[in-house]
C-alpha atoms as a PDB file:
ATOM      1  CA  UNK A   1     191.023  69.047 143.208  1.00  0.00           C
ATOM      2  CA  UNK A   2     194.078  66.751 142.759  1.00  0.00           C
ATOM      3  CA  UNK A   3     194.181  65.322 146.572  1.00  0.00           C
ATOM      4  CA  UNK A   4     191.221  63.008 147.951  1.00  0.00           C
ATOM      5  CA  UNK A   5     188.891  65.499 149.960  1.00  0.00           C
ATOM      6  CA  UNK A   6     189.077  63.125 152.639  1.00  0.00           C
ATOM      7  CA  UNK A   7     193.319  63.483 152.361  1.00  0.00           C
ATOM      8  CA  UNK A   8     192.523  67.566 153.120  1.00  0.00           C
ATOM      9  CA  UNK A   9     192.775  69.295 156.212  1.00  0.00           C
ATOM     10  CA  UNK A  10     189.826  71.105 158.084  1.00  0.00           C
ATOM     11  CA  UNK A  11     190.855  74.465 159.079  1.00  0.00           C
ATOM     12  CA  UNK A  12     188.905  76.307 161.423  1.00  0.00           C
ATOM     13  CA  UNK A  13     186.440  78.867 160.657  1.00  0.00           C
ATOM     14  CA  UNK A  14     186.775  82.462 161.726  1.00  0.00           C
ATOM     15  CA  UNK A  15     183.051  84.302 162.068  1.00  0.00           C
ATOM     16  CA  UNK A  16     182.815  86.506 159.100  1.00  0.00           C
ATOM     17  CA  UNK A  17     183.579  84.095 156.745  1.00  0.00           C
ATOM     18  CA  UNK A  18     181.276  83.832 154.059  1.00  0.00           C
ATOM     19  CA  UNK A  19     179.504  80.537 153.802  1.00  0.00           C
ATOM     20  CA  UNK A  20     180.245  78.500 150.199  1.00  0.00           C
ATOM     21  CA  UNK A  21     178.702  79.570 147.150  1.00  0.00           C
ATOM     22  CA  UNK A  22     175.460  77.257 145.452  1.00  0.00           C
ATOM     23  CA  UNK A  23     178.057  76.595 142.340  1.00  0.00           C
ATOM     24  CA  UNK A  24     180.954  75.746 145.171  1.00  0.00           C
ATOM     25  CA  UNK A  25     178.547  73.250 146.667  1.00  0.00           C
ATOM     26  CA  UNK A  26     177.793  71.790 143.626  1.00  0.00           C
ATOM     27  CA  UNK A  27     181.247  71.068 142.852  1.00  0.00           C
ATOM     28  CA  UNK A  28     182.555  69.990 146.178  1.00  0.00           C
ATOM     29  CA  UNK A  29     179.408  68.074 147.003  1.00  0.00           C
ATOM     30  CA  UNK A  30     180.033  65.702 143.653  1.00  0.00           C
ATOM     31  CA  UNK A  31     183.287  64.261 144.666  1.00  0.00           C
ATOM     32  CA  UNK A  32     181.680  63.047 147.842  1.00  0.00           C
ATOM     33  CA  UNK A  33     180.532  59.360 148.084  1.00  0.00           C
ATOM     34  CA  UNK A  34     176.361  58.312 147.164  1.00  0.00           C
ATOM     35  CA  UNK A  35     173.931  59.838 149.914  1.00  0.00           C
ATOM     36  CA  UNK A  36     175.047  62.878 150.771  1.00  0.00           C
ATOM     37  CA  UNK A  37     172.535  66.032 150.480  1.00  0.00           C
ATOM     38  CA  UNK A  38     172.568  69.674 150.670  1.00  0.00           C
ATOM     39  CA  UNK A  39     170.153  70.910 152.945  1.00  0.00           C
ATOM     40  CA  UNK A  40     168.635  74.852 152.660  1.00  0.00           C
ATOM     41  CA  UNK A  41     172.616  75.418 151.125  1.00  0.00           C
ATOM     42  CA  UNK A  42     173.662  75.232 154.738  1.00  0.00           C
ATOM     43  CA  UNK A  43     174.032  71.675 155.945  1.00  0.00           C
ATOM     44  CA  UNK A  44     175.387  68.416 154.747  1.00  0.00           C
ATOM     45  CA  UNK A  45     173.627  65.472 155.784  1.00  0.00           C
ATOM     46  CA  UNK A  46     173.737  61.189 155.291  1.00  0.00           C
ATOM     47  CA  UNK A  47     172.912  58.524 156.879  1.00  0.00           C
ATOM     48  CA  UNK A  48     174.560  55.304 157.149  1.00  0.00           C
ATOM     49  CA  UNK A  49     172.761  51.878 157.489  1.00  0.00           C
ATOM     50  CA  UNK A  50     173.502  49.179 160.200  1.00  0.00           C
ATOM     51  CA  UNK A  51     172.438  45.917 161.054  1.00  0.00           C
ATOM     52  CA  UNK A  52     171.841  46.998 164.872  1.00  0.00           C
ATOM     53  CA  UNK A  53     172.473  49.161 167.729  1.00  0.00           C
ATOM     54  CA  UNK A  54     175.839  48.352 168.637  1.00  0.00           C
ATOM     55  CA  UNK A  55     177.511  48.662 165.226  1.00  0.00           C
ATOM     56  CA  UNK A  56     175.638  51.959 164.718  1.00  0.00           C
ATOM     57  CA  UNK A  57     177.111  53.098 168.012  1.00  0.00           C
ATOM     58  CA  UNK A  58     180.577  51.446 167.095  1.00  0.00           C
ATOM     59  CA  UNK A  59     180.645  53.698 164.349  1.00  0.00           C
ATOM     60  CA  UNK A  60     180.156  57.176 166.082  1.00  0.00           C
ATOM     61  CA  UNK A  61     182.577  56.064 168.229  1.00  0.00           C
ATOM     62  CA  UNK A  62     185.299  55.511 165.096  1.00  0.00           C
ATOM     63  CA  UNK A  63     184.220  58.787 164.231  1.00  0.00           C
ATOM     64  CA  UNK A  64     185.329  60.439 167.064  1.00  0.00           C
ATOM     65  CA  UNK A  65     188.527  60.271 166.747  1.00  0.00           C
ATOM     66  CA  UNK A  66     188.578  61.734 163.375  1.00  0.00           C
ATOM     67  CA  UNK A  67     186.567  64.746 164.258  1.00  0.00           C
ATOM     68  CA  UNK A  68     188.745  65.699 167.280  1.00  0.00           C
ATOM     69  CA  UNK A  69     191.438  65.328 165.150  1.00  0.00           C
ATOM     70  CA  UNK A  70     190.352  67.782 162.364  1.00  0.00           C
ATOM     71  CA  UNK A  71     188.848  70.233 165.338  1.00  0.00           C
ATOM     72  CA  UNK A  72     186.160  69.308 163.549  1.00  0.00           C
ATOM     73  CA  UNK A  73     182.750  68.311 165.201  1.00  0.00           C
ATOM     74  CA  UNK A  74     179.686  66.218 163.446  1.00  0.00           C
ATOM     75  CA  UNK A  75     176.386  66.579 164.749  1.00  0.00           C
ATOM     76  CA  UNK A  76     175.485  62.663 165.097  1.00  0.00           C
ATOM     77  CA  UNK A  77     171.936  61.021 165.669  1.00  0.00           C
ATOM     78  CA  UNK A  78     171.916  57.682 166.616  1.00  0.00           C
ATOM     79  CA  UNK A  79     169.511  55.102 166.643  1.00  0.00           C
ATOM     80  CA  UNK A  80     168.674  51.324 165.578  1.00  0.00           C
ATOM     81  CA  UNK A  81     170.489  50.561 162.735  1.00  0.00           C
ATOM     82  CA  UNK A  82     171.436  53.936 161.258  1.00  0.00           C
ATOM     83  CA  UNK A  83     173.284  57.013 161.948  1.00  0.00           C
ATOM     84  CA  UNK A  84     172.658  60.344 160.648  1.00  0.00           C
ATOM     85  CA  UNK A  85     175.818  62.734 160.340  1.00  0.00           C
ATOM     86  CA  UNK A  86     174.838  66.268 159.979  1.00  0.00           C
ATOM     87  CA  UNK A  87     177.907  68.518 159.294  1.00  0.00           C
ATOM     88  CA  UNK A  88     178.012  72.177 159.330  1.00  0.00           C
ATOM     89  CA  UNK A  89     179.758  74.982 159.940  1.00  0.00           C
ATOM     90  CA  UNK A  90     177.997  76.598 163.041  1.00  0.00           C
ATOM     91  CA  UNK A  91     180.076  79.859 163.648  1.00  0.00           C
ATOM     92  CA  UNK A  92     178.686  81.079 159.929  1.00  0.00           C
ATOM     93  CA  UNK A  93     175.482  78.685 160.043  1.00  0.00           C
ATOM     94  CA  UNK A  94     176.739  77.651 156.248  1.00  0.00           C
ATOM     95  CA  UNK A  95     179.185  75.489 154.452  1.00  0.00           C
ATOM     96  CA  UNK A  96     182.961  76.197 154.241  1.00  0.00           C
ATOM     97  CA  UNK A  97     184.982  73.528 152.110  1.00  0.00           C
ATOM     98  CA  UNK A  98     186.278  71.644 155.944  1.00  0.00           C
ATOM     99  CA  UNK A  99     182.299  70.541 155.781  1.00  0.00           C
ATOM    100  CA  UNK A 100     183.524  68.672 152.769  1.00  0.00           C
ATOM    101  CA  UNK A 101     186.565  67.447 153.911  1.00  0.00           C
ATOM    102  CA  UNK A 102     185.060  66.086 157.284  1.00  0.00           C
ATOM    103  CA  UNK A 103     182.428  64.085 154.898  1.00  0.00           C
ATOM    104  CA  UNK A 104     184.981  62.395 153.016  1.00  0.00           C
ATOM    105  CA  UNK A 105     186.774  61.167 156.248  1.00  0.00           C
ATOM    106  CA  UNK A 106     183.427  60.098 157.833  1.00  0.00           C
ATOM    107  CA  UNK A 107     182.896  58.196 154.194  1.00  0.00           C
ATOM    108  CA  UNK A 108     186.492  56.778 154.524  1.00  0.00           C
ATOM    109  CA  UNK A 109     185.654  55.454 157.949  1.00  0.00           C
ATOM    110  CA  UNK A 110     182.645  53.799 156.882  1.00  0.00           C
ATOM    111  CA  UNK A 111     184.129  52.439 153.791  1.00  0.00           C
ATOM    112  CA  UNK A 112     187.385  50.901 156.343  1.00  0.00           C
ATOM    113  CA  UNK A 113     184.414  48.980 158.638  1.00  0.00           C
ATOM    114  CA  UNK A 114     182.907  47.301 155.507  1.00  0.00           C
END
């Protein structure tokens, strides 16, 4: 891809749509930033490291915006000094390429608070 995933638009997902491909994965999930993993081929998954409670929650709450913006919605567990971002698309229980996209903004968000 010429464009930043995290410069790409999430689009929403109609049911019916068929969840990416192993090889698609593959490809997408290497131009994401260290940590990310591929769970069961159907969910993206990372966790990010803080130094305490209130930056960990500091974060989910710069995420926020993002994900409303993209219509876009992160499945976020929170707790002392970490946060783990699942993503997912949950109308086709699989991953579409706006899994990818949302990553690379949640990355891009983390990499701003550095």
């Amino acid at each position: 891809m010429s464009s930043s995933l995290a410069d790409r638009q999430c689009v929403p997902c109609r049911g019916g749509t068929p969840p990416l491909a192993a090889e698609e994965i593959a490809s997408l999930l290497s131009q994401l930033g260290a940590g990310w993993q591929v769970e069961e081929q159907r969910k993206l998954i990372k966790s990010f490291r803080f130094k305490n409670f209130l930056q960990a929650v500091d974060f989910v709450q710069a995420i926020t915006p993002v994900a409303e913006a993209e219509g876009h919605h992160p499945d976020l567990y929170v707790r002392w000094g970490e946060v783990r971002v699942y993503l997912w698309t949950h109308k086709i229980n699989g991953l579409t390429e706006s899994d990818f996209f949302m990553a690379a903004k949640i990355d891009r968000v983390y990499a701003s608070r550095q």
